[in-house]
C-alpha atoms as a PDB file:
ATOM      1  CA  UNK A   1      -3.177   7.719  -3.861  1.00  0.00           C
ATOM      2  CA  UNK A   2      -1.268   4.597  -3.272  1.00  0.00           C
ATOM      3  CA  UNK A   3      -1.207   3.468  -6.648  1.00  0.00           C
ATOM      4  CA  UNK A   4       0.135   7.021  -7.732  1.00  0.00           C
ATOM      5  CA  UNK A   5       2.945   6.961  -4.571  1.00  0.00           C
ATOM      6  CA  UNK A   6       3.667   3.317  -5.616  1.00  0.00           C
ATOM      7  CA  UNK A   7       4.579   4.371  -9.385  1.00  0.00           C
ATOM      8  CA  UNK A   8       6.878   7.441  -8.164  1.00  0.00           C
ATOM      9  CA  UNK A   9       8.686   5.361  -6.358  1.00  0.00           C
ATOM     10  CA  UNK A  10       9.199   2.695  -9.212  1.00  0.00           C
ATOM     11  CA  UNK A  11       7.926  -0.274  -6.976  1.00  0.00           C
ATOM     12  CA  UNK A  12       5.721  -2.631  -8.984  1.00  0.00           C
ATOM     13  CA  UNK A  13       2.571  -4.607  -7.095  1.00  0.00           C
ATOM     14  CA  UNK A  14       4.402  -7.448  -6.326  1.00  0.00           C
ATOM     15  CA  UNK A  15       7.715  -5.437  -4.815  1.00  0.00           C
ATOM     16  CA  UNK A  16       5.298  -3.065  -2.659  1.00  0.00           C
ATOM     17  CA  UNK A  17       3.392  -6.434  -1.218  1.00  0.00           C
ATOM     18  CA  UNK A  18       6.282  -7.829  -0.272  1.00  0.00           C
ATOM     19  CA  UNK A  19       7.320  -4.821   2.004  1.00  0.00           C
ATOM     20  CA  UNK A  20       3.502  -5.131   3.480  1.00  0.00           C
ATOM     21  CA  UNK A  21       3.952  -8.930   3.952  1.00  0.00           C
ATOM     22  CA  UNK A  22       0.985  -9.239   1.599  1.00  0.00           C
ATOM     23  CA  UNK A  23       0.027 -10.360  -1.328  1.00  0.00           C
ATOM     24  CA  UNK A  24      -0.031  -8.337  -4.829  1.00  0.00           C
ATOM     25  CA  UNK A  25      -3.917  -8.958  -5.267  1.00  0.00           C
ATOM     26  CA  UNK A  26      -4.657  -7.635  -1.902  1.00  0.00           C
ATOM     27  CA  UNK A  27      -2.564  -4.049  -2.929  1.00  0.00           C
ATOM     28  CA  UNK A  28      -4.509  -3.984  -6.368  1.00  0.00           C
ATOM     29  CA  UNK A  29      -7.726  -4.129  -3.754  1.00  0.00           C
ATOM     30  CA  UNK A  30      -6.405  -1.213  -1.798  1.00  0.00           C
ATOM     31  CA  UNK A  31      -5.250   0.761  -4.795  1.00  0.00           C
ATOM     32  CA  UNK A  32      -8.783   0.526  -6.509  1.00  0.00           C
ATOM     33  CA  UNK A  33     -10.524   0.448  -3.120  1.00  0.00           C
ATOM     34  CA  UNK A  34     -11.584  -2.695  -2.950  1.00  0.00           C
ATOM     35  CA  UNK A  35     -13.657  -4.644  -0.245  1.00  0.00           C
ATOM     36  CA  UNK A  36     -10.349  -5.257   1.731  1.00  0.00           C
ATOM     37  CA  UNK A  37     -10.439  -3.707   5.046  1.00  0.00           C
ATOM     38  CA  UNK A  38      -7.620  -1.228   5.785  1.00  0.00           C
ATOM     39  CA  UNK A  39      -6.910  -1.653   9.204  1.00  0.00           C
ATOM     40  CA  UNK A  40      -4.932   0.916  11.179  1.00  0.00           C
ATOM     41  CA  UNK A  41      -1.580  -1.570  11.276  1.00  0.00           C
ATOM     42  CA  UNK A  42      -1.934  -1.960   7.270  1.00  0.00           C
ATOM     43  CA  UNK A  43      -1.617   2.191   6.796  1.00  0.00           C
ATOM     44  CA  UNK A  44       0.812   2.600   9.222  1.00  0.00           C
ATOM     45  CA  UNK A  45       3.017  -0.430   7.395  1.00  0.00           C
ATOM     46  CA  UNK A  46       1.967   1.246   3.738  1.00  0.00           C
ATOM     47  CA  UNK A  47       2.887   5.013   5.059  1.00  0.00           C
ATOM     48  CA  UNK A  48       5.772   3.912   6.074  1.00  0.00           C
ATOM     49  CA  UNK A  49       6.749   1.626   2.819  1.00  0.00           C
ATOM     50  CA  UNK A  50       5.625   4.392   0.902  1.00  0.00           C
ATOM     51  CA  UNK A  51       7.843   7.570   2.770  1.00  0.00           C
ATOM     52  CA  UNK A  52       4.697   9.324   3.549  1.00  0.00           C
ATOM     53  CA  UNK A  53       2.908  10.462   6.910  1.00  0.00           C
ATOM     54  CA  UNK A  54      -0.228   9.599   8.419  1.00  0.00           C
ATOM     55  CA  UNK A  55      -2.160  12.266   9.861  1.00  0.00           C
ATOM     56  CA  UNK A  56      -4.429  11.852  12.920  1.00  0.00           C
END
């Protein structure tokens, strides 16, 4: 899902870990769902780079 949002939006790796203050190998791990842990602070700062909602 991330890696589709990321593409409609036109934002390569690099430009969408930049807005997360991360690194472009650790969004390639979350778009392929990767070991990295996804901590609630991370997909709050990804919903919110990405113009979606997060539901509870």
């Amino acid at each position: 899902m991330v890696f589709d949002r990321r593409a409609q939006l036109g934002l390569s790796e690099d430009e969408l870990a930049v807005r997360l203050g991360t690194t472009a190998d650790e969004v390639e791990h979350i778009e392929v769902g990767g070991v990295l842990p996804v901590t609630s602070d991370l997909l709050l700062r990804l919903a919110a780079v990405l113009d979606v909602s997060v539901g509870q």
